[in-house]
N, C-alpha and C. Protein backbone atom coordinates (compact mmCIF):
# COMPACT_ATOMS: atom_id res chain seq x y z
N UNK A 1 -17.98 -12.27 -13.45
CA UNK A 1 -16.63 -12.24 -14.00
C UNK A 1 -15.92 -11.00 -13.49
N UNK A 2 -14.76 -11.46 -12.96
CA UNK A 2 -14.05 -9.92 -12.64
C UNK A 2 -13.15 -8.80 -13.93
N UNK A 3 -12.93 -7.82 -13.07
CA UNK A 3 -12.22 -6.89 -13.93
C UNK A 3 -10.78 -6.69 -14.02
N UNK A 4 -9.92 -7.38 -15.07
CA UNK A 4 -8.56 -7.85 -15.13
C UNK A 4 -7.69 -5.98 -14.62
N UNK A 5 -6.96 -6.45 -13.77
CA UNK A 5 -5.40 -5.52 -13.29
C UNK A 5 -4.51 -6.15 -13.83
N UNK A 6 -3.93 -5.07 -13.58
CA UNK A 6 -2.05 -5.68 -13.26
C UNK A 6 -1.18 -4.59 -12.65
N UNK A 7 -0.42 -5.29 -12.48
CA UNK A 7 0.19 -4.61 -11.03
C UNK A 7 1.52 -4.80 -11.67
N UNK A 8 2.58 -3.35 -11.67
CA UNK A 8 3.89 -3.63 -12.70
C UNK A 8 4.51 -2.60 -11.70
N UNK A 9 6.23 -2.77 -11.55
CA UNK A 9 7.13 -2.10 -10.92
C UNK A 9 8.32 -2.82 -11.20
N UNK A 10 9.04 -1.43 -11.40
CA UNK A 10 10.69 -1.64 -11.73
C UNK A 10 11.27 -0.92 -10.83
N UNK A 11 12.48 -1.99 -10.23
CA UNK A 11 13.24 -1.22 -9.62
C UNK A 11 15.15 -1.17 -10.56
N UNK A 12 15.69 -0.53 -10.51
CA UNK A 12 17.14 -0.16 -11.28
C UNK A 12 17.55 0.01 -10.19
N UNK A 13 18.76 -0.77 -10.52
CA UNK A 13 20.08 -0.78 -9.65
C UNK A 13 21.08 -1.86 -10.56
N UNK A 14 22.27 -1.20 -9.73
CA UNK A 14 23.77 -1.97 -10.72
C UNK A 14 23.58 -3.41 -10.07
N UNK A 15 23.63 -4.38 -10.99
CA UNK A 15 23.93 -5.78 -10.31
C UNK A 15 25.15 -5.84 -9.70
N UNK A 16 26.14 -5.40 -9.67
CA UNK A 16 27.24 -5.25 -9.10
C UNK A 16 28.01 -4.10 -8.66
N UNK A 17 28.32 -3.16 -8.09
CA UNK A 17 29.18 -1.91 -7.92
C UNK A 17 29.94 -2.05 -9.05
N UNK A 18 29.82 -0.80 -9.78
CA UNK A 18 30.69 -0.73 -10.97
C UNK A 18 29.97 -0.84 -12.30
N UNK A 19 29.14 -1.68 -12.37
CA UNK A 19 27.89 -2.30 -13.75
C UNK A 19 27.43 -1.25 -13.86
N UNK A 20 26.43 -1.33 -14.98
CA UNK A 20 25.86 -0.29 -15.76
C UNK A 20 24.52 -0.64 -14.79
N UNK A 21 23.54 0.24 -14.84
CA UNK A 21 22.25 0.20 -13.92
C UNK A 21 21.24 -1.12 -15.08
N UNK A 22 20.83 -1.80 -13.78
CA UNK A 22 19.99 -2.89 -14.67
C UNK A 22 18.89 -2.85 -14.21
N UNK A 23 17.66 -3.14 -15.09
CA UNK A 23 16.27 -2.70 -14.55
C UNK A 23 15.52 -4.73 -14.02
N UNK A 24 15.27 -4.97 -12.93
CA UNK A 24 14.87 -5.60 -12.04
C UNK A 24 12.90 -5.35 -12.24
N UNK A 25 12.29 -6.18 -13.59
CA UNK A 25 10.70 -5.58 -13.27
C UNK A 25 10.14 -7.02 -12.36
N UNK A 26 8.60 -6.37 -11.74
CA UNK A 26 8.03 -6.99 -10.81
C UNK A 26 6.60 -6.89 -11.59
N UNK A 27 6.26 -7.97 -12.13
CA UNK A 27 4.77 -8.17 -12.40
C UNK A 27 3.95 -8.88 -11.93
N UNK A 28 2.29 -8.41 -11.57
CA UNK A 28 1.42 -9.13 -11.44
C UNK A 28 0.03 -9.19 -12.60
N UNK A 29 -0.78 -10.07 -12.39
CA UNK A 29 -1.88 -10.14 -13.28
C UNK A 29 -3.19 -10.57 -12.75
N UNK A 30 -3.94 -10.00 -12.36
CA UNK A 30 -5.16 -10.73 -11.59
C UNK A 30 -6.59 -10.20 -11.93
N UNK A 31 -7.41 -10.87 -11.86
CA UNK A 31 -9.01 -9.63 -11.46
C UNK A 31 -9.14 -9.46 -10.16
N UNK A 32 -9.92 -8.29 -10.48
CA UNK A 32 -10.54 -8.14 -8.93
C UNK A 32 -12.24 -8.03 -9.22
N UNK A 33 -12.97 -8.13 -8.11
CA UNK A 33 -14.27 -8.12 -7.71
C UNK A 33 -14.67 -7.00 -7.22
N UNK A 34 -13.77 -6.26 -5.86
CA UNK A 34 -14.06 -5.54 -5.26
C UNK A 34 -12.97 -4.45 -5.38
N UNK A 35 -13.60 -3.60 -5.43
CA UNK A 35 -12.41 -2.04 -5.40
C UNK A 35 -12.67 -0.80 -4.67
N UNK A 36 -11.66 -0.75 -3.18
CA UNK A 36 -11.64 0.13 -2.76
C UNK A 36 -10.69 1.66 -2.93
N UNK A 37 -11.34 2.71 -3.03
CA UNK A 37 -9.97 4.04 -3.27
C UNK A 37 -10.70 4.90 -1.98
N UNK A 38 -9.42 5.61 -1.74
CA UNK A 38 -9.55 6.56 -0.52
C UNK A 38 -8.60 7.26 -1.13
N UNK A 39 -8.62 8.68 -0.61
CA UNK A 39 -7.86 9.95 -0.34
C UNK A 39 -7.61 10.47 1.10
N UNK A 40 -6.92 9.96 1.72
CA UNK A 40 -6.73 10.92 3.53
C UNK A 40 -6.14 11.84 3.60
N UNK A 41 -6.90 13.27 3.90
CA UNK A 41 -6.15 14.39 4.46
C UNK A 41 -6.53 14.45 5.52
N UNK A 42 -5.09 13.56 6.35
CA UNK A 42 -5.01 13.79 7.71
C UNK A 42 -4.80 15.10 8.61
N UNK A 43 -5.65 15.63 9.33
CA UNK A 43 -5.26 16.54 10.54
C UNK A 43 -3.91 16.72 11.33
N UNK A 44 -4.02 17.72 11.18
CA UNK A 44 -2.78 18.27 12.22
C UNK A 44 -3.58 17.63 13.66
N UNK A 45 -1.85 17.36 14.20
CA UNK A 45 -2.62 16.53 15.58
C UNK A 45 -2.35 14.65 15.66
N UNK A 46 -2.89 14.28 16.53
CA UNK A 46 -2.38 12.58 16.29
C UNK A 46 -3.88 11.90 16.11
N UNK A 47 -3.90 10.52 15.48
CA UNK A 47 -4.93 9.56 15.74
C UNK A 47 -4.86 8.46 14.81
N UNK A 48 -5.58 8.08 14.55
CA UNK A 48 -5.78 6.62 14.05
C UNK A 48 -6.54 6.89 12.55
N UNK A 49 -6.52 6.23 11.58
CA UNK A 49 -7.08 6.41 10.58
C UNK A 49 -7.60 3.95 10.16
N UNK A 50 -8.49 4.03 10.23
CA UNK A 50 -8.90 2.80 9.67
C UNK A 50 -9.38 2.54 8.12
N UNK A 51 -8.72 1.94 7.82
CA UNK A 51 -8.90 1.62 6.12
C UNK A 51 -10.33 1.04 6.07
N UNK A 52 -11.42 1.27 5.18
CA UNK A 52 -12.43 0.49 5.45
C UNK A 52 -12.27 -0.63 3.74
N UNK A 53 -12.05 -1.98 4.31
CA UNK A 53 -12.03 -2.93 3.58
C UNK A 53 -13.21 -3.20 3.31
N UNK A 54 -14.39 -2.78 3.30
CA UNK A 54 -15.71 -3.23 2.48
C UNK A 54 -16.50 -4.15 2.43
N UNK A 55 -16.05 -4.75 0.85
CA UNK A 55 -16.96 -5.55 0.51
C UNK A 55 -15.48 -6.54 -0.31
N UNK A 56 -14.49 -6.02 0.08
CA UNK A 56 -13.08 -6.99 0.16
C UNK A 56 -13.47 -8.53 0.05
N UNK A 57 -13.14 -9.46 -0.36
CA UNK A 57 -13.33 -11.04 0.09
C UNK A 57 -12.76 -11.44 1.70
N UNK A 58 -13.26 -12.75 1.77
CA UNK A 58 -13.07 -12.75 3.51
C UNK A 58 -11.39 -13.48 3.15
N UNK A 59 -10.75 -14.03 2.03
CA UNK A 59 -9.14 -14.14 2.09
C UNK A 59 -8.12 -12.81 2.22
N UNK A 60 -8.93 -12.09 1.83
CA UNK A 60 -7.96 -10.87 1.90
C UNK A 60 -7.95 -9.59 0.52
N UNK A 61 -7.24 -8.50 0.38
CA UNK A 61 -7.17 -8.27 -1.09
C UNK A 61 -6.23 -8.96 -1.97
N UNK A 62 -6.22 -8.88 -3.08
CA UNK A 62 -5.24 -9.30 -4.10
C UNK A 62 -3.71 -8.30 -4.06
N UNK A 63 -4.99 -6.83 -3.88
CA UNK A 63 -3.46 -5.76 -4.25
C UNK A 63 -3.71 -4.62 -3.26
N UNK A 64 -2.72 -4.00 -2.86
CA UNK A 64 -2.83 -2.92 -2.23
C UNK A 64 -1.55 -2.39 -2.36
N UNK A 65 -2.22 -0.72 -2.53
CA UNK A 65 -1.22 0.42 -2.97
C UNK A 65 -1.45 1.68 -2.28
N UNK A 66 -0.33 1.88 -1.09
CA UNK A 66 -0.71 2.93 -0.53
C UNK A 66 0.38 4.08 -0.43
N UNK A 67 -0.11 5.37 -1.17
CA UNK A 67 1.38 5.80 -1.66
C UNK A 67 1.17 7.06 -0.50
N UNK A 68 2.16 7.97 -0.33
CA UNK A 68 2.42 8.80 0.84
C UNK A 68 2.65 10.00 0.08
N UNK A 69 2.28 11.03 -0.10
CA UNK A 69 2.34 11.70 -1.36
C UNK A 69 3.45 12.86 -0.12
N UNK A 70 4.17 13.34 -1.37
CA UNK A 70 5.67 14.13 -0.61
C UNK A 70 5.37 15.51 0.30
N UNK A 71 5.20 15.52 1.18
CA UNK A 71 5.50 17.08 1.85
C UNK A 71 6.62 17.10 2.34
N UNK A 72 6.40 18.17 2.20
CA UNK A 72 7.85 19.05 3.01
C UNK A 72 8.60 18.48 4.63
N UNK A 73 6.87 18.47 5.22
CA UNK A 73 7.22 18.16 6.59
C UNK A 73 6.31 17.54 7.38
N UNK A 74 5.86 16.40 6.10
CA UNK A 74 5.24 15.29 7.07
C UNK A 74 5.64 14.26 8.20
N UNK A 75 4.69 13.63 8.79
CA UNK A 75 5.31 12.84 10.08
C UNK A 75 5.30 11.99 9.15
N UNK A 76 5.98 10.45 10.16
CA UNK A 76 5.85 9.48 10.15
C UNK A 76 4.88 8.71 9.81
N UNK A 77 4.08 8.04 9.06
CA UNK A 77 2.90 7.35 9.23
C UNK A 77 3.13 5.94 9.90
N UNK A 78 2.18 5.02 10.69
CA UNK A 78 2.59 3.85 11.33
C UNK A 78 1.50 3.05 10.61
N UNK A 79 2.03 1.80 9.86
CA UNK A 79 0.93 1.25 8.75
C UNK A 79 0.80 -0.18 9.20
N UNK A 80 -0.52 -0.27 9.75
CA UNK A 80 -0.41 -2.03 10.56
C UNK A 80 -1.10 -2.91 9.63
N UNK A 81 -0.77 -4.25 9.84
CA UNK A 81 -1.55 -4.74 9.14
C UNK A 81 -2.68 -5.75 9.84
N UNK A 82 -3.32 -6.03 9.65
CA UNK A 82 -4.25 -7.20 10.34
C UNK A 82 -4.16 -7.00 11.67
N UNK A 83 -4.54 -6.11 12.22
CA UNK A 83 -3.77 -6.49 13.74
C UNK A 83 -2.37 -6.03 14.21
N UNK A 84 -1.64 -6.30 13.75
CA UNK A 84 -0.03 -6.74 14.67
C UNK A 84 -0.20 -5.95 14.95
N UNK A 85 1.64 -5.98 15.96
CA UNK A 85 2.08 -5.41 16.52
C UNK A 85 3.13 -4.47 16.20
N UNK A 86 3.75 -5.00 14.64
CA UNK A 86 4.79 -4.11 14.25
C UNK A 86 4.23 -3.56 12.94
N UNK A 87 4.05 -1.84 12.97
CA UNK A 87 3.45 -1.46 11.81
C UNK A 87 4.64 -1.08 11.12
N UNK A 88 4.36 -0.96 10.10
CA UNK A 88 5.48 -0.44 8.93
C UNK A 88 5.48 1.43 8.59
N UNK A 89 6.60 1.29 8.69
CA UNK A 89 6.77 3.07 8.62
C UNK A 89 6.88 3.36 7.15
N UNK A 90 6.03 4.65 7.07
CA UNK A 90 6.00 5.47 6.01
C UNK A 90 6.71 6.73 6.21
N UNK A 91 7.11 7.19 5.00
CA UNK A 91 7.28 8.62 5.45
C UNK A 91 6.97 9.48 3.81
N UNK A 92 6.96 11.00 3.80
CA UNK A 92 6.76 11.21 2.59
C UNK A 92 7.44 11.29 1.42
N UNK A 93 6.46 10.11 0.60
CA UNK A 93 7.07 9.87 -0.66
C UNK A 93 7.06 8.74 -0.76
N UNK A 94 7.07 8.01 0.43
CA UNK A 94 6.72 6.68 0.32
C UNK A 94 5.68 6.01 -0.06
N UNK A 95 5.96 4.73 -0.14
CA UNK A 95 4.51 3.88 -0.62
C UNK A 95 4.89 2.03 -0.30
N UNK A 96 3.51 1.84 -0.12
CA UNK A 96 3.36 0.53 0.85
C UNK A 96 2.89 -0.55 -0.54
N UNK A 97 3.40 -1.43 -0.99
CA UNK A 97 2.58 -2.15 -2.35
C UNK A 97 2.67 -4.05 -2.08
N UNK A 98 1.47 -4.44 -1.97
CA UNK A 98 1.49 -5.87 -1.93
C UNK A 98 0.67 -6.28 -3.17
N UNK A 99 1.42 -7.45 -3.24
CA UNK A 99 0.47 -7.81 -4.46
C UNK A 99 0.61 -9.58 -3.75
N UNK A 100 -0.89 -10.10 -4.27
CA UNK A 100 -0.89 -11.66 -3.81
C UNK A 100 -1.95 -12.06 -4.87
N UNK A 101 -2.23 -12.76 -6.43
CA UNK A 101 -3.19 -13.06 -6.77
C UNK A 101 -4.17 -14.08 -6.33
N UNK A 102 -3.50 -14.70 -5.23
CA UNK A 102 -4.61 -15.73 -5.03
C UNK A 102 -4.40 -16.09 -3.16
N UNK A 103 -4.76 -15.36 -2.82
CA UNK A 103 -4.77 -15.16 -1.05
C UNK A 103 -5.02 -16.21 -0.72
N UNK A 104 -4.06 -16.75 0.34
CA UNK A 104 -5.30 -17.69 1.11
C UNK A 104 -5.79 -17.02 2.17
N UNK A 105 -4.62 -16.43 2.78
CA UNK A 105 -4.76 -16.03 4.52
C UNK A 105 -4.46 -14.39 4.21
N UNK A 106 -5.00 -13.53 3.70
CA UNK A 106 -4.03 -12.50 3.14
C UNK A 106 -4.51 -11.16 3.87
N UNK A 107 -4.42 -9.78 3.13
CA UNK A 107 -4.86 -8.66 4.37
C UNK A 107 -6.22 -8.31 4.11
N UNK A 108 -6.62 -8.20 5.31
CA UNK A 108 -7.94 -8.19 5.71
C UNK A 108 -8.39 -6.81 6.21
N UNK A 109 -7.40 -6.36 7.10
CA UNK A 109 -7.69 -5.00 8.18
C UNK A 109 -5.96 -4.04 7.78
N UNK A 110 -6.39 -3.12 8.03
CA UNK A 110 -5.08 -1.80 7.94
C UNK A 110 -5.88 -0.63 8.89
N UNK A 111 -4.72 -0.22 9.76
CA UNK A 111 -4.89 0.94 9.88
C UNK A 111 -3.11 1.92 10.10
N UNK A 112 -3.54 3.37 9.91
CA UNK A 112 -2.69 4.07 9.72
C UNK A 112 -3.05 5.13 11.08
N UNK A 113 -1.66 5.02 11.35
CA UNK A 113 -1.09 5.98 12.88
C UNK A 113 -0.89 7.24 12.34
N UNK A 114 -1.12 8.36 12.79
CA UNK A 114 -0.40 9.37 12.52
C UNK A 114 -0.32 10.63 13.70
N UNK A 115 0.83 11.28 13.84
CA UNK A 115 0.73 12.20 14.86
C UNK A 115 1.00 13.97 14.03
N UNK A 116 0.81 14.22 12.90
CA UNK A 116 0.52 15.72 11.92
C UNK A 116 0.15 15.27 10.77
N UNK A 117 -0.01 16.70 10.22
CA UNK A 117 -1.11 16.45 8.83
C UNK A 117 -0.26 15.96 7.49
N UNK A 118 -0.84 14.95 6.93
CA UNK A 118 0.00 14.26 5.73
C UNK A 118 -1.80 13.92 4.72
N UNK A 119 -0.61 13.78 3.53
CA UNK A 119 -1.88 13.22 2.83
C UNK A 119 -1.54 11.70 2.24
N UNK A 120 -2.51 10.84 2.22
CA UNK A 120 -2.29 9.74 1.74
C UNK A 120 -3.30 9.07 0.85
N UNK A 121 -2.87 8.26 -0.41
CA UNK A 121 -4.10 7.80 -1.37
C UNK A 121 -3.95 6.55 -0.74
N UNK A 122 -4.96 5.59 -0.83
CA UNK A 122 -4.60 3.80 -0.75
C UNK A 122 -5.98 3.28 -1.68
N UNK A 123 -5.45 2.28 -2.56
CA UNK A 123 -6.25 1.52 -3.64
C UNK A 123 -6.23 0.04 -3.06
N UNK A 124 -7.69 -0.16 -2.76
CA UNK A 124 -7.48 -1.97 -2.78
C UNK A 124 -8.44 -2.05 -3.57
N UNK A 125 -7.49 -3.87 -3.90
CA UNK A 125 -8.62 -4.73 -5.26
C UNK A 125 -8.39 -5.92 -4.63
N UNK A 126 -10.10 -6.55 -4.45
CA UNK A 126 -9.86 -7.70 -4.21
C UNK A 126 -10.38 -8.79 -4.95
C-alpha cells in the first residue's frame, strides 16, 4: 500500500485588470511507492547534473518538485526532460512542479545544465 501526498498550489491574480486579486488553487492527491530527495550544490564552473530516478516506476513519477533556491547571482539552470531537446530554464527562485497521478507515458529521466554555482532541492514521488 502506498503513502498518500498531495500536491497543493495557489496562484493570485486579478481575473480582470481592475478586480480585486482572486486566488486560482491547483490540487493533487495521490500515493506514492517510491521517493526520491536530493540537495545539489552545484560547482562553480559548467556541467551536467543527472537526477537519479531510482527505484521510480517504469511510467514515470507522479510528482516532481524542483525548486531553485534564490542567490544573488546564480546562472541559468537548463532542466531537460526525458531526453529532449528543449530544456526548460530555471533561474533563482524558481521552481519546476509536475504533478500527473496516474502516468501512462510520464517522466522518467531529468537532467540539469549548469554553467556556476547554484543550489537546487528536487523531490520525486512515484
Amino acid at each position: 500500500m502506498g503513502t498518500p501526498f498531495s500536491l497543493q498550489a495557489t496562484l493570485s491574480l486579478p481575473g480582470t485588470p481592475g478586480l480585486p486579486v482572486d486566488a486560482i488553487v491547483f490540487s493533487m492527491a495521490a500515493q506514492y511507492d517510491s521517493k526520491a530527495e536530493f540537495e545539489y550544490n552545484l560547482p562553480s564552473g559548467s556541467g551536467t547534473k543527472v537526477v537519479d530516478f531510482g527505484t521510480m516506476p517504469a511510467l514515470g513519477a507522479k510528482a516532481i518538485v524542483v525548486h531553485y533556491e534564490p542567490l544573488v547571482a546564480g546562472p541559468v539552470i537548463a532542466l531537460t526532460i526525458n531526453g529532449g531537446t528543449q530544456p526548460l530554464e530555471l533561474t533563482p527562485g524558481g521552481m519546476f512542479v509536475f504533478a500527473s497521478p496516474t502516468p501512462a507515458v510520464g517522466i522518467t529521466a531529468m537532467t540539469l545544465a549548469y554553467t556556476a554555482a547554484g543550489r537546487l532541492r528536487v523531490w520525486l514521488l512515484g
